[in-house]
Protein backbone atom coordinates (compact mmCIF):
# COMPACT_ATOMS: atom_id res chain seq x y z
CA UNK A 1 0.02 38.92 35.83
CA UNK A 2 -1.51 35.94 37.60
CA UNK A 3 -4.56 35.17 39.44
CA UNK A 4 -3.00 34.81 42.69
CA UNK A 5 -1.13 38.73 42.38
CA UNK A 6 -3.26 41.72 43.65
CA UNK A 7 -4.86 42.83 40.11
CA UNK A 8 -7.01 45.64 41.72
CA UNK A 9 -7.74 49.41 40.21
CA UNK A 10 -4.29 50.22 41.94
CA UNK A 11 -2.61 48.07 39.90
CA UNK A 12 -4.06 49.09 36.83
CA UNK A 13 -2.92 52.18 37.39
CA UNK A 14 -0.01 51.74 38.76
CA UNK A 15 2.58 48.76 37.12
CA UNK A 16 0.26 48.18 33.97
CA UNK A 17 0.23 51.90 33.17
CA UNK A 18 3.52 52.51 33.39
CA UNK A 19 4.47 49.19 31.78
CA UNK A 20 2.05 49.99 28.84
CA UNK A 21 2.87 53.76 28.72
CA UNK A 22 6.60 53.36 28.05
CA UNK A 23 7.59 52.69 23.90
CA UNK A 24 9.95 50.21 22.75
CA UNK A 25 13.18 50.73 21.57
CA UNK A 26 13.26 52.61 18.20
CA UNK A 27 8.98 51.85 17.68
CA UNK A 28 9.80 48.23 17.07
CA UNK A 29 7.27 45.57 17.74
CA UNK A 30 4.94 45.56 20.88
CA UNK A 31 4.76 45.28 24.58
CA UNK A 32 2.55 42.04 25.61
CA UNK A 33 0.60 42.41 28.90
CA UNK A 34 -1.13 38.71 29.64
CA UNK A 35 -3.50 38.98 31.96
CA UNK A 36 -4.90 35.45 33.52
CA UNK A 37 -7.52 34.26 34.54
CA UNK A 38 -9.27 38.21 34.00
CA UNK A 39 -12.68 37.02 35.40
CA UNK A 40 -11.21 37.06 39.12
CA UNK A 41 -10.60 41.12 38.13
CA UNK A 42 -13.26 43.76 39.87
CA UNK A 43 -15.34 46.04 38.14
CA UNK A 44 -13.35 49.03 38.64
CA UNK A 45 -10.08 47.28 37.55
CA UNK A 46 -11.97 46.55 34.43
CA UNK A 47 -13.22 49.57 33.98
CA UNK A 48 -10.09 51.40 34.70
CA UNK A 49 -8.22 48.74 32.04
CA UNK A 50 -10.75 50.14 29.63
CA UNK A 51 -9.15 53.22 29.08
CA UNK A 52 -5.79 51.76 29.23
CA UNK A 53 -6.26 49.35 25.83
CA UNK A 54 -7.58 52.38 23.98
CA UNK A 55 -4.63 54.49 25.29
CA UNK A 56 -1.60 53.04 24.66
CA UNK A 57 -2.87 50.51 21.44
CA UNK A 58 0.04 51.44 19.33
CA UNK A 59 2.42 49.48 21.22
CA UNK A 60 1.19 47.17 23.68
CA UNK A 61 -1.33 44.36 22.80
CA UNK A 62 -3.32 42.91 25.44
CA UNK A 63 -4.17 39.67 26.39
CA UNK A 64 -7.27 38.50 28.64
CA UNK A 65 -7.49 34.98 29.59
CA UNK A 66 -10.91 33.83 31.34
CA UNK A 67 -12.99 30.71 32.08
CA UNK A 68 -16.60 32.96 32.01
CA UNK A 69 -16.76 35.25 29.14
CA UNK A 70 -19.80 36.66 31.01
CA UNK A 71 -17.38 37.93 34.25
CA UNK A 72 -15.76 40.50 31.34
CA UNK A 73 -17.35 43.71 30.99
CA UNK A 74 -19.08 43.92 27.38
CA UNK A 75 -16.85 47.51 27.04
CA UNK A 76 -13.45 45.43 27.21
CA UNK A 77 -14.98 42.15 25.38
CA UNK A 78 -15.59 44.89 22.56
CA UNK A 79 -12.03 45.86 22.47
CA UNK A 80 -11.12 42.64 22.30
CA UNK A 81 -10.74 39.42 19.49
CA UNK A 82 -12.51 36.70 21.56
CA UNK A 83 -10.92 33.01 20.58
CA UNK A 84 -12.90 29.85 22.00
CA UNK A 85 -11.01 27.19 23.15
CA UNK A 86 -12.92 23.70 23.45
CA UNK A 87 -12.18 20.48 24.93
CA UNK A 88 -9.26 18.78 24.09
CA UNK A 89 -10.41 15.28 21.64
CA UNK A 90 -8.86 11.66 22.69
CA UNK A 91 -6.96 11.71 19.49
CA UNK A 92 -5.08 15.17 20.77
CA UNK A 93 -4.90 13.54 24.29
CA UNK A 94 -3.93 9.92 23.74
CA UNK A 95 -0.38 10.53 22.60
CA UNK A 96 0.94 13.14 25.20
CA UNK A 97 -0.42 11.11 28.12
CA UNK A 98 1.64 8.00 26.74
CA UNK A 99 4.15 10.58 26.47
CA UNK A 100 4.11 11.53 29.95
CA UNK A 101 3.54 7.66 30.96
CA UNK A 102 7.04 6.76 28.95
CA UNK A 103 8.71 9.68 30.41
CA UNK A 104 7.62 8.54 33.96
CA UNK A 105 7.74 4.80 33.68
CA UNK A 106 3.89 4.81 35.05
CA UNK A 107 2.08 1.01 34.72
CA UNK A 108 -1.06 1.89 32.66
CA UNK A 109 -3.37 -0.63 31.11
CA UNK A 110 -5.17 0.26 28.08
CA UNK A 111 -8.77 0.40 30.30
CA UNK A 112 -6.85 2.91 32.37
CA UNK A 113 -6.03 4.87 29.82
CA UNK A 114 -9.69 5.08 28.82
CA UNK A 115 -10.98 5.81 31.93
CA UNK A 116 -8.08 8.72 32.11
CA UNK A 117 -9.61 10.12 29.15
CA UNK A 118 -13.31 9.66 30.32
CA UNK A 119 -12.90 11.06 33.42
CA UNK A 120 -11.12 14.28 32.19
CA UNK A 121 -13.82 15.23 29.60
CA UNK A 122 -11.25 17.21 27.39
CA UNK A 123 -8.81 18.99 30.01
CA UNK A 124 -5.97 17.82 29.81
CA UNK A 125 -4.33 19.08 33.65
CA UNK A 126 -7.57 17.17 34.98
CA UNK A 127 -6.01 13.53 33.45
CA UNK A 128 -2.04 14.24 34.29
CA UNK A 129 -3.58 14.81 38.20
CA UNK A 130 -5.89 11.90 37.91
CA UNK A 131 -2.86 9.78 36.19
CA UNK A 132 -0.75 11.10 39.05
CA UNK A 133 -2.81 10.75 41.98
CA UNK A 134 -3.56 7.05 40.76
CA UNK A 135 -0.35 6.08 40.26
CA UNK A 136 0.60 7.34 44.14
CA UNK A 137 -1.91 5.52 45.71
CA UNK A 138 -2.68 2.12 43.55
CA UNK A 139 1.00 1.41 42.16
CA UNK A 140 -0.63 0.41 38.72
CA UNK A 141 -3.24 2.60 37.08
CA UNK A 142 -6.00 0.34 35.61
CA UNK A 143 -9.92 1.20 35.14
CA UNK A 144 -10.89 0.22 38.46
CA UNK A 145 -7.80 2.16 40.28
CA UNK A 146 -8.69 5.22 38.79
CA UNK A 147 -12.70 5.22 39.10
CA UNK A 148 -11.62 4.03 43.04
CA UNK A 149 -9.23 7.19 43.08
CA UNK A 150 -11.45 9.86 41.71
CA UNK A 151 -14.51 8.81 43.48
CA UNK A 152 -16.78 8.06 40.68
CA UNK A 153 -18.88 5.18 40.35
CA UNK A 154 -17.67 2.41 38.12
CA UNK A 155 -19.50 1.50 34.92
CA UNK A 156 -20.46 -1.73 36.33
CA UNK A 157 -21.61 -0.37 39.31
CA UNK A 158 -23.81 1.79 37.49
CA UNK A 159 -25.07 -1.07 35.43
CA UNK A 160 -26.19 -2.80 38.47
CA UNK A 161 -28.18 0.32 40.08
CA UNK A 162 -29.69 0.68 36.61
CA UNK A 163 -30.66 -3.30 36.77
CA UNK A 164 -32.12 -3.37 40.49
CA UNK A 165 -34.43 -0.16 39.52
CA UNK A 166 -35.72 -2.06 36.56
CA UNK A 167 -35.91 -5.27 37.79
CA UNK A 168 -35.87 -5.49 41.76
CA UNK A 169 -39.04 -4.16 44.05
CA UNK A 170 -38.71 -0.88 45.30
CA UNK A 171 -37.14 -1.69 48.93
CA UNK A 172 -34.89 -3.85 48.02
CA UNK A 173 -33.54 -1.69 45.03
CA UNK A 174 -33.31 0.79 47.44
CA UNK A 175 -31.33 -1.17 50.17
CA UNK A 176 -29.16 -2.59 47.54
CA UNK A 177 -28.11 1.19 46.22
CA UNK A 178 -28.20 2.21 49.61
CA UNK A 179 -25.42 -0.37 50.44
CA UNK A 180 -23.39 0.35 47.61
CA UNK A 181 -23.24 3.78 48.05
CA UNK A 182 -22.30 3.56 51.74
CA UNK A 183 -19.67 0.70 50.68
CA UNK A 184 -18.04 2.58 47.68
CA UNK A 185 -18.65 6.52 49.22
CA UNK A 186 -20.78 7.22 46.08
CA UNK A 187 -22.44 10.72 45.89
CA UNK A 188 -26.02 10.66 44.60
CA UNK A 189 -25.38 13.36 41.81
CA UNK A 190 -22.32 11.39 40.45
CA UNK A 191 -24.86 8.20 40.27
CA UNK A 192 -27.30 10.56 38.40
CA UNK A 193 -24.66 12.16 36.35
CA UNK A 194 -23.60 8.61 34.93
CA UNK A 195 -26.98 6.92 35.32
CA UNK A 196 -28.46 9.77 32.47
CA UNK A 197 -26.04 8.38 30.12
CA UNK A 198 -27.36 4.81 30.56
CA UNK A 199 -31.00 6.20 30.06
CA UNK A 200 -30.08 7.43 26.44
CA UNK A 201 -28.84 4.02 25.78
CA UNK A 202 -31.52 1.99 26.64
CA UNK A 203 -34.46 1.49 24.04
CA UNK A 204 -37.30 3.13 26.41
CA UNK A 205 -40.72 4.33 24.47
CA UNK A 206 -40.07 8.41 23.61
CA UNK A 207 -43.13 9.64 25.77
CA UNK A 208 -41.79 6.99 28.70
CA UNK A 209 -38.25 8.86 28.58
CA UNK A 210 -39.24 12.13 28.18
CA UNK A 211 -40.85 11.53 32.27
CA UNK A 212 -38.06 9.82 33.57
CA UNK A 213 -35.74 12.54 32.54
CA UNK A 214 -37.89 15.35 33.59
CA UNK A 215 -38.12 13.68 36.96
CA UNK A 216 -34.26 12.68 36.96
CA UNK A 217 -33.81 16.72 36.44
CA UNK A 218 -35.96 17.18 39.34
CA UNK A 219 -34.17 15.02 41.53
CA UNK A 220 -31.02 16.19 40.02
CA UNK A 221 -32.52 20.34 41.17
CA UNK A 222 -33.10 19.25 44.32
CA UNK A 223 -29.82 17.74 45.40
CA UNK A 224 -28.38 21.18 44.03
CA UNK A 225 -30.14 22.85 46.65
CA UNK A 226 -28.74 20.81 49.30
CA UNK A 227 -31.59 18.21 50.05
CA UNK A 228 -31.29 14.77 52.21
CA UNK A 229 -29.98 12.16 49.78
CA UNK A 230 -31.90 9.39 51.36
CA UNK A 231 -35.09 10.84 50.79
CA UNK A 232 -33.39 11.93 46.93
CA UNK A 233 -32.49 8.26 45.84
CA UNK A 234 -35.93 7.09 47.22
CA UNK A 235 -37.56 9.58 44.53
CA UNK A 236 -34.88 8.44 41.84
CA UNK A 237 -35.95 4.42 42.73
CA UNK A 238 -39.40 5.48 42.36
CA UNK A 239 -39.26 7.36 39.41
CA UNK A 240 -37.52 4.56 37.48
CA UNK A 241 -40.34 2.06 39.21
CA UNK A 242 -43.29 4.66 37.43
CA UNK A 243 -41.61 3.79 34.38
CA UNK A 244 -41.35 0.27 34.45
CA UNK A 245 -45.03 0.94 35.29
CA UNK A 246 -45.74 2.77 32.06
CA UNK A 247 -43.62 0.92 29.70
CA UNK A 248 -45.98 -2.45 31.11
CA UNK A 249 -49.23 0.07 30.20
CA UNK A 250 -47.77 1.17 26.79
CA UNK A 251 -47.07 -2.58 26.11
């Protein structure tokens, strides 16, 4: 059963039941119910599915896939064998997407085919849409088609927000961010998101990074809550112009 069917207590009592209830032919093997994505389930539907595991164990196995663990009752997670599934590695995902590229006949440039595997961040669905969508709109999926595709900033871009904040006096880094993000259709959180990465990278004093990121996370808080942006980046400018600040005082 899928997400989109009607997986209610009726259900479970109803089709699963009687599915699970009847034996195979001559006691051989089992019956396999899959049920997917089980976190969209209610609490009764669990509850009642409970009882229907214990029931009819001898021959039908059940199987619960889930994205939250914590959406599954802890009565059916302890009826259960719980196997983790992580990210996908580039090494797994390299050679099916050149599969899929071959297949297809798609123009991909080796940067392309990073940023395909950046952006995805281990699922695999996530890069065949991003390869497909790219390839729709730009004719020839390179580093800067797909960043320009998905929305996100590009590395470069980021590079140069992360320069102006060090560098630049606080109005004009503003302005200059201000423009880009207006120009490109940047979100603030997605400049965050790939401007924390930078921070690790670059060799700040320990105590001096320590504040930055606490104030980053702060920043990061409020957007979540559904604060101006404006007012948002203006805190993010300044917090990166209190460190330049301390790094001169520690120096």
């Amino acid at each position: 059963l899928n997400a989109s069917d009607d997986r209610g207590i009726d259900i479970v009592r109803g089709p699963i039941l009687n599915f699970a209830s009847t034996r195979t032919i001559f006691k051989k093997g089992f019956k396999l119910v899959i049920l997917d994505e089980a976190d969209a389930m209610t609490q009764d539907a669990q509850n009642a599915l409970r009882r229907v595991i214990e029931k009819f164990t001898e021959n039908t196995r059940f199987c619960l896939i889930c994205n939250y663990l914590s959406k599954i009752i802890p009565a059916l997670q302890s009826r259960c064998t719980r196997f983790r599934f992580g990210p996908l590695t580039p090494e797994l995902m390299v050679p099916r997407l050149k599969h899929v590229i071959e297949q297809e006949n798609v123009d991909v440039s080796d940067d392309g085919m990073k940023a395909l595997v950046t952006l995805s961040n281990g699922d695999m669905r996530r890069s065949l849409n991003i390869l497909q969508s790219t390839y729709m709109a730009f004719g020839k999926v390179t580093e800067e088609s797909v960043y320009t595709c998905t929305g996100q900033p590009l590395k470069s871009d980021i590079a140069n927000i992360l320069d102006w904040m060090l560098n630049l006096d606080f109005t004009t880094a503003y302005h200059n961010i201000l423009q880009l993000k207006t120009l490109k259709g940047l979100a603030l959180q997605d400049i965050l998101t790939e401007i924390h990465l930078f921070v690790h990278r670059v060799d700040f004093p320990t105590s001096v990074r320590i504040q930055l990121l606490i104030k980053m996370a702060d920043v990061e808080h409020r957007l979540a809550v559904g604060t101006n942006e404006k007012i948002q980046l203006g805190s993010l400018v300044a917090a990166f112009q209190i460190t330049r600040d301390l790094i001169v005082a520690e120096a």
